[in-house]
Protein backbone atom coordinates (compact mmCIF):
# COMPACT_ATOMS: atom_id res chain seq x y z
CA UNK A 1 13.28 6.31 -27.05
CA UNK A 2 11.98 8.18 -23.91
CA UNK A 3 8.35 7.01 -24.63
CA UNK A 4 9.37 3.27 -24.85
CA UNK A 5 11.59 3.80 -22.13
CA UNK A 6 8.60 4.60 -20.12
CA UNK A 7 6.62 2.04 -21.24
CA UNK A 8 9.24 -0.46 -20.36
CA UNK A 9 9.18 0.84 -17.03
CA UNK A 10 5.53 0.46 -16.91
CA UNK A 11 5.47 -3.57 -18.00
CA UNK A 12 7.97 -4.30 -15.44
CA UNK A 13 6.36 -2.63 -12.47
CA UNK A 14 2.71 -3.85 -14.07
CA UNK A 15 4.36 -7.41 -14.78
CA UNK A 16 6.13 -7.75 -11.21
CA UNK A 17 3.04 -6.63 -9.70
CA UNK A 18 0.88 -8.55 -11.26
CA UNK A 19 2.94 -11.81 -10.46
CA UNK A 20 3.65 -10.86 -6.71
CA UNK A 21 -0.41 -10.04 -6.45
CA UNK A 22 -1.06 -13.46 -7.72
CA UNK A 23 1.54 -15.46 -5.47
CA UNK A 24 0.47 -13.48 -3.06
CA UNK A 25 -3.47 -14.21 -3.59
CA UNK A 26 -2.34 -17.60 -3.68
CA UNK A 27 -0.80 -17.71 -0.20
CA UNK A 28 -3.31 -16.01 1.15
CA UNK A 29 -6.19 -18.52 -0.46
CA UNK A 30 -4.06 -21.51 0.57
CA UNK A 31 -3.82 -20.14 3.92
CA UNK A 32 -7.96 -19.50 4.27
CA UNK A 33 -8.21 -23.39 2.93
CA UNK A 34 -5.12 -24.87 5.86
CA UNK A 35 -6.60 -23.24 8.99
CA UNK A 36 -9.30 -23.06 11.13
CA UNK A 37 -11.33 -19.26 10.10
CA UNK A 38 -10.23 -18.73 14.09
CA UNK A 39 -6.45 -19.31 13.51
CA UNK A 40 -6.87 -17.39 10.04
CA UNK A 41 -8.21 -14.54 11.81
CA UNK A 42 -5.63 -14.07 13.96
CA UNK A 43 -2.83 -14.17 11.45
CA UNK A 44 -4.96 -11.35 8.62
CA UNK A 45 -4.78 -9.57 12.53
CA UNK A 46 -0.80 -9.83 12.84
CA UNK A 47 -0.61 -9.18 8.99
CA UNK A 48 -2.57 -6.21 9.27
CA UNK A 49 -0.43 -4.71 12.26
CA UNK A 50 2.82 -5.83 10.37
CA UNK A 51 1.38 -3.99 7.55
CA UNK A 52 0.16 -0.73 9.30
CA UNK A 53 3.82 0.04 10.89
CA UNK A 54 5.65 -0.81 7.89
CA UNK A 55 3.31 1.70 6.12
CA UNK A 56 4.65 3.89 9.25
CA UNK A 57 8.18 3.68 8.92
CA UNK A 58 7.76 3.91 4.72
CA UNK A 59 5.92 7.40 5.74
CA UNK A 60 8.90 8.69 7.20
CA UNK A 61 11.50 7.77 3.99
CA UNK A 62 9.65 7.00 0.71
CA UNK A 63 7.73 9.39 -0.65
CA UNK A 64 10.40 12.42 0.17
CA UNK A 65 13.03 9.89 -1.26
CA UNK A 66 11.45 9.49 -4.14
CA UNK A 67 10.64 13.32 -4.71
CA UNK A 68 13.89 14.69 -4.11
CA UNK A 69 16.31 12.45 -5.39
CA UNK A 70 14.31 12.81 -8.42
CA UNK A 71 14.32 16.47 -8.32
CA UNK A 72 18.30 16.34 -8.50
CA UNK A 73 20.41 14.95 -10.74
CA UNK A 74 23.63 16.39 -9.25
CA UNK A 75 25.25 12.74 -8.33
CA UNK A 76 26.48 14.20 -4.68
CA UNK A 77 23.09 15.80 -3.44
CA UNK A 78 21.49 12.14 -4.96
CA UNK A 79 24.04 10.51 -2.17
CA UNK A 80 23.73 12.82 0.40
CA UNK A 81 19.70 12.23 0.20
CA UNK A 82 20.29 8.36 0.22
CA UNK A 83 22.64 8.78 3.14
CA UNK A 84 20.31 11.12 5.07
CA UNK A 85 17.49 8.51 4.11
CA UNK A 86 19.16 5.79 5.57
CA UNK A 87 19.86 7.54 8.67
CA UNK A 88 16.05 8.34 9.45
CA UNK A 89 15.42 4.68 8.96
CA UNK A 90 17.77 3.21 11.40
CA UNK A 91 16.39 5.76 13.99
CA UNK A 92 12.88 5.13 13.13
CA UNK A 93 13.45 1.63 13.27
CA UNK A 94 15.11 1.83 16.72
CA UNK A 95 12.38 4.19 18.11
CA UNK A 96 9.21 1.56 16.84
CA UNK A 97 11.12 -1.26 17.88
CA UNK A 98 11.57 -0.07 21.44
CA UNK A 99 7.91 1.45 21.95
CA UNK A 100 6.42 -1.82 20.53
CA UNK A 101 8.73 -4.17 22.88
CA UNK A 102 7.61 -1.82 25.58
CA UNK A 103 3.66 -1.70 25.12
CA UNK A 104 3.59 -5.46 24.08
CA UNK A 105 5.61 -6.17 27.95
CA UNK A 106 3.34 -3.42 29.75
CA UNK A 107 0.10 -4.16 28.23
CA UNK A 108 -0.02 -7.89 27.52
CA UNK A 109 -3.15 -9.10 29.05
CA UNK A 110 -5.35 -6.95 27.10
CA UNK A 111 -3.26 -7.12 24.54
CA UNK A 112 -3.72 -11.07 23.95
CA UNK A 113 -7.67 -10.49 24.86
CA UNK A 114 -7.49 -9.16 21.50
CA UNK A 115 -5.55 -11.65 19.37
CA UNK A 116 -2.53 -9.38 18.95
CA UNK A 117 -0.03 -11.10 21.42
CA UNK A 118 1.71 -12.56 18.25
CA UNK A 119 2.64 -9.12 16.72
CA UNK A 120 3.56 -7.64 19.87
CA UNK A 121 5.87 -10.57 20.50
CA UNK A 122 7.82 -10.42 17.07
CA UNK A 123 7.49 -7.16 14.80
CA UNK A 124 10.12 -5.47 17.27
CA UNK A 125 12.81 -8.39 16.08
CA UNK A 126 10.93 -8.10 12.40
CA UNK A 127 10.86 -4.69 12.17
CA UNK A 128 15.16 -4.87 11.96
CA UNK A 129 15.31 -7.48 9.31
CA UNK A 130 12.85 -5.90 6.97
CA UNK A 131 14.61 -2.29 6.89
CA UNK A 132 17.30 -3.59 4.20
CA UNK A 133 15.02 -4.64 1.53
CA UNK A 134 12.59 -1.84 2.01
CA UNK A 135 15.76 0.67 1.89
CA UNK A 136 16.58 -1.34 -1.67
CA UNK A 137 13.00 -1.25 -3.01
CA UNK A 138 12.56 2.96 -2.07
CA UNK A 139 16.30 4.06 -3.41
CA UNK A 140 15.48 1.32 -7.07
CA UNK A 141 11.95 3.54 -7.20
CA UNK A 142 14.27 7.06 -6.59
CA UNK A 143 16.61 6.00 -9.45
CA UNK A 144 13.54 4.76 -11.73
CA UNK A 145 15.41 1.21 -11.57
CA UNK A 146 12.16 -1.09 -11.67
CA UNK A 147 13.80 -3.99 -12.54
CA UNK A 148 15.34 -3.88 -8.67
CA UNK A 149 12.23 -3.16 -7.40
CA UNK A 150 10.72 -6.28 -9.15
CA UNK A 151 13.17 -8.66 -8.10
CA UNK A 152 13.55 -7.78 -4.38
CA UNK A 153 9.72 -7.66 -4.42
CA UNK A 154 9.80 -11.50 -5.79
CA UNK A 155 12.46 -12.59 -3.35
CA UNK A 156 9.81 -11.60 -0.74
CA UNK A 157 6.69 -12.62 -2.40
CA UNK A 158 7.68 -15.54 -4.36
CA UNK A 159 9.77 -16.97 -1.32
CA UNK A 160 6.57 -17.20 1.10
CA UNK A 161 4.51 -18.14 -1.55
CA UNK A 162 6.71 -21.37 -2.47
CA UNK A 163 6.61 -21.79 1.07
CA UNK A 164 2.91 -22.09 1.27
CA UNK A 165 2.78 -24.55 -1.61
CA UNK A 166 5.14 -27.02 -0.38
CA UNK A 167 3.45 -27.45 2.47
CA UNK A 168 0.04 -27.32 1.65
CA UNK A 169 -0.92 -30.46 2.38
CA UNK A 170 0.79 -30.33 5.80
CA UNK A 171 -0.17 -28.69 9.33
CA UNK A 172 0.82 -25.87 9.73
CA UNK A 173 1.20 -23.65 13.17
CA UNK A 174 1.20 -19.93 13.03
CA UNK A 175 4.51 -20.35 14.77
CA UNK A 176 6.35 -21.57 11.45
CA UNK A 177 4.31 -19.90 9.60
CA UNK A 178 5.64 -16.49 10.94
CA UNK A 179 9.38 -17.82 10.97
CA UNK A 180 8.99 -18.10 7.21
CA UNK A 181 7.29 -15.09 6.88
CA UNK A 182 10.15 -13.36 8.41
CA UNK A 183 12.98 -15.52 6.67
CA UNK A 184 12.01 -14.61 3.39
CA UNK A 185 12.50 -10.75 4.10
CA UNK A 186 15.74 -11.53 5.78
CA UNK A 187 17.15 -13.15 2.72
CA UNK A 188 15.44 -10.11 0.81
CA UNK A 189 17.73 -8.31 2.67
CA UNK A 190 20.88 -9.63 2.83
CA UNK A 191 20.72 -10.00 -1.18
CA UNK A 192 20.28 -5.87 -0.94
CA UNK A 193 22.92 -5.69 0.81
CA UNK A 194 25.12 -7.84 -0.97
CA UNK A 195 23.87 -6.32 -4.14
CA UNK A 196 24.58 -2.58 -3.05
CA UNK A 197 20.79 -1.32 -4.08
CA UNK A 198 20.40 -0.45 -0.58
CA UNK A 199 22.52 2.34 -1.13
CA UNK A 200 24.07 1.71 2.37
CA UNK A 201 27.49 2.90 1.19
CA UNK A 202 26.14 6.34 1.21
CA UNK A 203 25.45 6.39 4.93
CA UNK A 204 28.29 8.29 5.54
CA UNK A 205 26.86 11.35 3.04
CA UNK A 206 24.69 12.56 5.59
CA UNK A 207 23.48 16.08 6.29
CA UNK A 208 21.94 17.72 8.46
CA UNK A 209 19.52 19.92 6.04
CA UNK A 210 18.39 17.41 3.64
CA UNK A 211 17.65 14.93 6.65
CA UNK A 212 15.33 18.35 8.09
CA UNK A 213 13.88 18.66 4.61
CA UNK A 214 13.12 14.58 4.01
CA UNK A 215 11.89 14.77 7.86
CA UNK A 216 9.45 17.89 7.16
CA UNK A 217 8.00 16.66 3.91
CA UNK A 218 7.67 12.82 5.61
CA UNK A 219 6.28 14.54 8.27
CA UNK A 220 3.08 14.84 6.27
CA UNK A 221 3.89 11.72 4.12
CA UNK A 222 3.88 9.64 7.04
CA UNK A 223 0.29 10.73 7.94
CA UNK A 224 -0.57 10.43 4.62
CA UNK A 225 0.35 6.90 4.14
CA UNK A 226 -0.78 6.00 7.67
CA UNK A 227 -4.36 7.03 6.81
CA UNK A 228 -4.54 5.22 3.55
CA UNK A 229 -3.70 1.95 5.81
CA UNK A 230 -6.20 2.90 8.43
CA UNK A 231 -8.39 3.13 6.01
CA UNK A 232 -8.45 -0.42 5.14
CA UNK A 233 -6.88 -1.76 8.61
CA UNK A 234 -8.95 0.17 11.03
CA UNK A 235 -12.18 -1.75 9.25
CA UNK A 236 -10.19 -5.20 10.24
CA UNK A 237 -9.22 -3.70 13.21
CA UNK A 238 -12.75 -3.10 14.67
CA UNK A 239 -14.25 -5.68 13.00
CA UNK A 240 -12.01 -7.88 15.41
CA UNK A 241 -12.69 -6.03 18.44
CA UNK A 242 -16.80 -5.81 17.83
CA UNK A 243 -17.33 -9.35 16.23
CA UNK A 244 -14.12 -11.70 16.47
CA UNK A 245 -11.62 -13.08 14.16
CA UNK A 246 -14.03 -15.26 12.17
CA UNK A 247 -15.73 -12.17 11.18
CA UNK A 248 -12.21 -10.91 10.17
CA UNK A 249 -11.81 -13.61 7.86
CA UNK A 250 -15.36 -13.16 6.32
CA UNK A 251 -14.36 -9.53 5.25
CA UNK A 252 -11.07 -9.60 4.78
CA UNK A 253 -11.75 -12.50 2.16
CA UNK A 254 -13.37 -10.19 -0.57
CA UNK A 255 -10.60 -7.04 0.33
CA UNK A 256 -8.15 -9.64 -0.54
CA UNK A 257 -9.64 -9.83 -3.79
CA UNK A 258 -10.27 -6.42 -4.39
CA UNK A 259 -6.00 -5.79 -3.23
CA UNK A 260 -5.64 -7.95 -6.80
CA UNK A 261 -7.52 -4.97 -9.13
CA UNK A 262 -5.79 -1.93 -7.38
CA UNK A 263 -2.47 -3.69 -8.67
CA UNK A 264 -2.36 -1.95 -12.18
CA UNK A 265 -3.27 1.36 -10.94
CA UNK A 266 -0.50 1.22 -8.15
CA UNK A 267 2.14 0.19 -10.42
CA UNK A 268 1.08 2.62 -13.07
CA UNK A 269 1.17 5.31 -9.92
CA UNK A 270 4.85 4.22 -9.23
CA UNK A 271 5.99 5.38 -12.86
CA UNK A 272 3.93 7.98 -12.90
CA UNK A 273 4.82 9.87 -9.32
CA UNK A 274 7.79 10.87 -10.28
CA UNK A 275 7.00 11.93 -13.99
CA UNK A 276 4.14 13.88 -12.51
CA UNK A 277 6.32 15.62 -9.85
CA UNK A 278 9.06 16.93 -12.49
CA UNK A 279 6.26 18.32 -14.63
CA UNK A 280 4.95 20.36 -11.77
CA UNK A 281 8.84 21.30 -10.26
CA UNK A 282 9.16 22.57 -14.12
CA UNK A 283 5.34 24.43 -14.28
CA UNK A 284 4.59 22.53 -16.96
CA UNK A 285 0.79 22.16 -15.59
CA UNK A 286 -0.72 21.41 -18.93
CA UNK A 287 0.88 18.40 -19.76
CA UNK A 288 0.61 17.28 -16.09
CA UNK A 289 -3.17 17.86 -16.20
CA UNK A 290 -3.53 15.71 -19.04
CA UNK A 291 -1.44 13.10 -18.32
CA UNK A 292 -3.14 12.87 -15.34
CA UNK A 293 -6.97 12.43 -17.06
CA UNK A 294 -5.55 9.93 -19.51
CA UNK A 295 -4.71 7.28 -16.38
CA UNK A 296 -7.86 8.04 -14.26
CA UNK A 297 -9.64 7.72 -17.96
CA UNK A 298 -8.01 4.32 -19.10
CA UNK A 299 -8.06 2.83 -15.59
CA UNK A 300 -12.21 3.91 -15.44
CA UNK A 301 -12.56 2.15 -18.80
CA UNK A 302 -10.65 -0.76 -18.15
CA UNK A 303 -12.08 -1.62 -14.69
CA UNK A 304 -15.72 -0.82 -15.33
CA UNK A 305 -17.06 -4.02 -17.39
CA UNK A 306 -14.90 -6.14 -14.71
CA UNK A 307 -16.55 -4.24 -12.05
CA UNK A 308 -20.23 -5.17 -13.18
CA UNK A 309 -19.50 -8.91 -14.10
CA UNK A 310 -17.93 -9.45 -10.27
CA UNK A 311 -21.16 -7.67 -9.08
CA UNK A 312 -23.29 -10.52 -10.74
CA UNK A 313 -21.36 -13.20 -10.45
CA UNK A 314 -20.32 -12.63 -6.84
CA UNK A 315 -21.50 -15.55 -4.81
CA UNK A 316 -20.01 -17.69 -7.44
CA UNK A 317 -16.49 -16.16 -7.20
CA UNK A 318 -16.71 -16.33 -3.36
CA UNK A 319 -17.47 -19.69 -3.46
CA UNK A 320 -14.86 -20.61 -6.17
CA UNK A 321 -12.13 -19.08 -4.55
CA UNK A 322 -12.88 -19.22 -1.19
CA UNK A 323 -15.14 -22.51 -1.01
CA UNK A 324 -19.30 -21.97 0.91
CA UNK A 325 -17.52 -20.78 3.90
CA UNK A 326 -16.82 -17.38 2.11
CA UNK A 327 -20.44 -17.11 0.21
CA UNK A 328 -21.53 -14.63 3.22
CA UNK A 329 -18.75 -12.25 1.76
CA UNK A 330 -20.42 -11.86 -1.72
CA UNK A 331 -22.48 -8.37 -1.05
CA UNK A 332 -19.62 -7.32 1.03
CA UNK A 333 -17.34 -7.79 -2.44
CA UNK A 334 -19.94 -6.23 -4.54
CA UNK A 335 -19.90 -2.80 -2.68
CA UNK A 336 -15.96 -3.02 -2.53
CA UNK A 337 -16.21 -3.34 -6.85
CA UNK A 338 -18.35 0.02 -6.74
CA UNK A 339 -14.96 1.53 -4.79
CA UNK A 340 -12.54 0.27 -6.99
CA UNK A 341 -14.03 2.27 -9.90
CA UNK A 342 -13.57 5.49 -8.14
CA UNK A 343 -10.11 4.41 -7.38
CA UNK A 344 -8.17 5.74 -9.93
CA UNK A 345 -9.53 9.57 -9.06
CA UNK A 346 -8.98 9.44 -5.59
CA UNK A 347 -5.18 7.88 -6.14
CA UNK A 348 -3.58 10.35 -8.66
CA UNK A 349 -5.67 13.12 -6.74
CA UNK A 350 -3.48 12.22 -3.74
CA UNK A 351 -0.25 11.83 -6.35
CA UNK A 352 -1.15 15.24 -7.46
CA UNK A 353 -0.84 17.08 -4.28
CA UNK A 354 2.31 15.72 -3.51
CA UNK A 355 3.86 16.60 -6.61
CA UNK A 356 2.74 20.04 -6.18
CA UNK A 357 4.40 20.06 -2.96
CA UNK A 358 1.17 20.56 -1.01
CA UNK A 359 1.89 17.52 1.84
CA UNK A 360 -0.11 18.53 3.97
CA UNK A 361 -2.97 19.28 2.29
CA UNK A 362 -3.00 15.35 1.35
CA UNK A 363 -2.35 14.39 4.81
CA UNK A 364 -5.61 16.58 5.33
CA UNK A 365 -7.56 14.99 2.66
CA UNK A 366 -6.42 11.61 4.19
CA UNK A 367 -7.06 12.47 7.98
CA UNK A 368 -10.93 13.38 6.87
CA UNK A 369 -11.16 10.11 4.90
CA UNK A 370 -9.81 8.06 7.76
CA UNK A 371 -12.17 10.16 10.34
CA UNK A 372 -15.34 9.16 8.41
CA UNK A 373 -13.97 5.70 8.27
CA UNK A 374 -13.62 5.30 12.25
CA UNK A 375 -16.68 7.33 12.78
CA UNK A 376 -18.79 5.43 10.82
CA UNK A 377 -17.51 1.84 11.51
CA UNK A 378 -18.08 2.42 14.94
CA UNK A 379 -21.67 3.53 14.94
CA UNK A 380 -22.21 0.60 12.24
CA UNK A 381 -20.65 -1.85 14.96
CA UNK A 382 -21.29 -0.66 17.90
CA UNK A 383 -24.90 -0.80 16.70
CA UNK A 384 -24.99 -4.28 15.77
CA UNK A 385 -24.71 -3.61 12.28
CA UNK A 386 -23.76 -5.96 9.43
CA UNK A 387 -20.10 -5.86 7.60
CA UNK A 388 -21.89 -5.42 4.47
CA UNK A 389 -22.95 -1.43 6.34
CA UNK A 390 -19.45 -1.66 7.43
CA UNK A 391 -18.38 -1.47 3.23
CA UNK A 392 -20.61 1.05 2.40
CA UNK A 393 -18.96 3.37 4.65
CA UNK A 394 -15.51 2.71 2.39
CA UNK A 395 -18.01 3.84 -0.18
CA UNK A 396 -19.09 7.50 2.08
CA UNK A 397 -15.32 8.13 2.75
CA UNK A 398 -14.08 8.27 -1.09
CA UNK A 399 -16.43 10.22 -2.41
CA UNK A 400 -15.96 12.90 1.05
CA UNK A 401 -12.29 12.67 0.01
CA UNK A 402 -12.19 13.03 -3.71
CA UNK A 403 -14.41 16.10 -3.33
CA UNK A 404 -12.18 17.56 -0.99
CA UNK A 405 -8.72 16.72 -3.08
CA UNK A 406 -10.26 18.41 -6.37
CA UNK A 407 -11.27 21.44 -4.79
CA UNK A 408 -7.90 22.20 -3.59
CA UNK A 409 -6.07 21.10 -7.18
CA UNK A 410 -8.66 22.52 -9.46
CA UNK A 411 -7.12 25.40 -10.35
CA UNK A 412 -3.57 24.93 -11.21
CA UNK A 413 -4.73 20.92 -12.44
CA UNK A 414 -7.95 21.30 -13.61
CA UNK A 415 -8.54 17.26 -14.19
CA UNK A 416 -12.46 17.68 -14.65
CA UNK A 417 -11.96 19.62 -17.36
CA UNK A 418 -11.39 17.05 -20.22
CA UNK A 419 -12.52 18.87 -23.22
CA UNK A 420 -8.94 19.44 -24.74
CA UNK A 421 -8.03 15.82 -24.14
CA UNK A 422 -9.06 14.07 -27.58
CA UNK A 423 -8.65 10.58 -28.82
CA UNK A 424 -5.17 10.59 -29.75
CA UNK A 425 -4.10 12.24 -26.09
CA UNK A 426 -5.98 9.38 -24.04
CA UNK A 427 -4.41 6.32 -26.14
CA UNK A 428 -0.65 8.14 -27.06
CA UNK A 429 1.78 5.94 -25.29
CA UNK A 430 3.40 9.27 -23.40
């Protein structure tokens, strides 16, 4: 019953993620095909910022969330981590908001020299009304209830995306399209809240030593998950400031794409984090180890043959999705296909360490990763080279950082070591 528990819980995430990825490919495609590549630009810009400090403010709940309330079963200490949880979010949220509002006032002319007036203007009001479905979302994935997870995530998704479609055959300004972008996470919201998966009833079941542990632990978590953005975002971000927002759009395009293959391997990852982290908690390395090799093996296998065709066939999908305004993107896509095959290694690498309690040591492995990324970029760009130079240093940074993760897990989860994982192991449904 466990095992097809688990693989319940897998379908759902997969299935939810799946759909959202597509509605959300959708939006984005109908989007490239109603505005200008200017006006595009300019919104992947604000969607990119959006993204980065929600990433921020997830660093400072999720991941300890999720490790803790899994580590204890004891209903109280579950409620006094949700009420701690809860706590650090409203003050986050009221720290971000205020510094934003503040730099966006104090620094606004070079601010809108670089096309980010928009986010400067409204992520301190956003920022608010996005807190109670993200608080739903992280306390479903702490109590393993996916089903939440999938259905806040289509209120959001599927909300913007009918949006899109209504009115694609209508003009559009970024205006309206922001106001919907927002209204769909307010409605997110209030259903949370209506709901009770927010877990807002626990505020009161605070503490002051589980809200110093969640704070030390998403201490490191924040970093963590603020490198893995920069990683893609500070590519977009520099890309803007060298080149221009048309450029933006021209590499964004094929990362957009490459977003829709990462979606089975992040909603296996959401299963398996906290599976992973109990194993370890117990010392039960072995079957960690392996469970580990069978996902990075399965995902390698299954992405591989996909992989090569979109390496041939890439001017023809760029065209096909994006129309010939998007054909400049196909080497940039090709290069991004050789990174998604090394994915799955550097992911549960990074899922690893955190289960095994070793935060910072991920944060580390991030921080070089992201360091490599800006370093390189900015010699590529400030050098007048090309964005397909600017991929291949996505291509440096993985391999730097998956060295650097298995050398410090080797010895207690020796994943290169697959000799004792036969046949049955890699396809057993565990």
């Amino acid at each position: 019953m466990a095992k097809l528990s688990h693989i319940k819980d897998n379908l759902w995430v997969l299935g939810g993620n799946l759909f959202n990825a597509g509605i959300g490919f959708l939006s984005f495609m109908f989007l490239a095909h109603m505005l200008p590549v200017d006006e595009f630009g300019v919104w992947l810009l604000y969607v990119a910022a959006f993204t980065f400090m929600e990433m921020v403010r997830a660093g400072f709940i999720y991941q300890a969330l999720v490790k803790y309330f899994a580590s204890n079963s004891k209903g109280l200490v579950q409620k006094v981590i949700t009420g701690s949880s809860w706590w650090i979010g409203l003050i986050s949220t009221a720290l971000f908001s205020g510094l934003i509002a503040l730099s966006g006032w104090a620094f606004a002319e070079p601010i809108a020299s670089k096309n980010f007036t928009l986010f400067f203007q409204w992520y301190p009001i956003v920022i608010w009304v996005t807190l109670p479905s993200n608080m739903g979302l992280w306390i479903s994935h702490s109590k393993q209830r996916y089903v939440r997870m999938v259905i806040i995530q289509l209120c959001i998704t599927g909300g913007f995306g009918l949006f899109i479609l209504f009115n694609y055959h209508r003009s559009l300004d970024l205006t309206t399209i922001l106001i919907a972008h927002t209204a769909v996470r307010a409605i997110a919201g209030i259903f949370t809240l209506i709901s009770g998966w927010d877990g807002i009833r626990y505020i009161a079941y605070v503490s002051k030593r589980y809200v110093k542990k969640l704070v030390y632990f998403g201490q490191y978590s924040l970093f963590s998950m603020l490198g893995t953005n920069l990683l893609k975002s500070t590519d977009i971000f520099l890309i803007g400031i060298f080149i221009g927002p048309a450029a933006v759009a021209l590499y964004q395009f094929p990362l957009k794409i490459i977003e829709l293959a990462e979606v089975p391997l992040r909603s296996f990852a959401t299963t398996a984090f906290p599976r992973i982290a109990k194993w370890t908690e117990e010392k039960k390395y072995v079957i960690a180890t392996q469970f580990i090799q069978k996902q990075v093996l399965v995902f390698i296998m299954l992405a591989t043959p996909f992989c090569l065709i979109g390496m041939i066939w890439a001017e023809f999908f760029m065209v096909l999705i994006g129309k010939v305004k998007y054909a400049a993107s196909a080497p940039i896509f090709q290069i991004l296909l050789i990174y998604v095959i090394f994915l799955p290694i550097d992911r549960f690498i990074g899922i690893a360490l955190d289960s095994l309690n070793r935060p910072q040591i991920n944060t580390l492995k991030i921080g070089i990763m992201v360091a490599i990324n800006i370093v390189g970029d900015y010699l590529v760009l400030s050098a007048g080279g090309s964005l397909v130079m600017v991929a291949g240093v996505t291509l440096i940074n993985i391999a730097i950082g998956m060295g650097f993760g298995w050398y410090k897990i080797y010895k207690t989860l020796p994943i290169h070591d697959v000799r004792q994982l036969n046949a049955k192991q890699l396809f057993s449904l565990r």
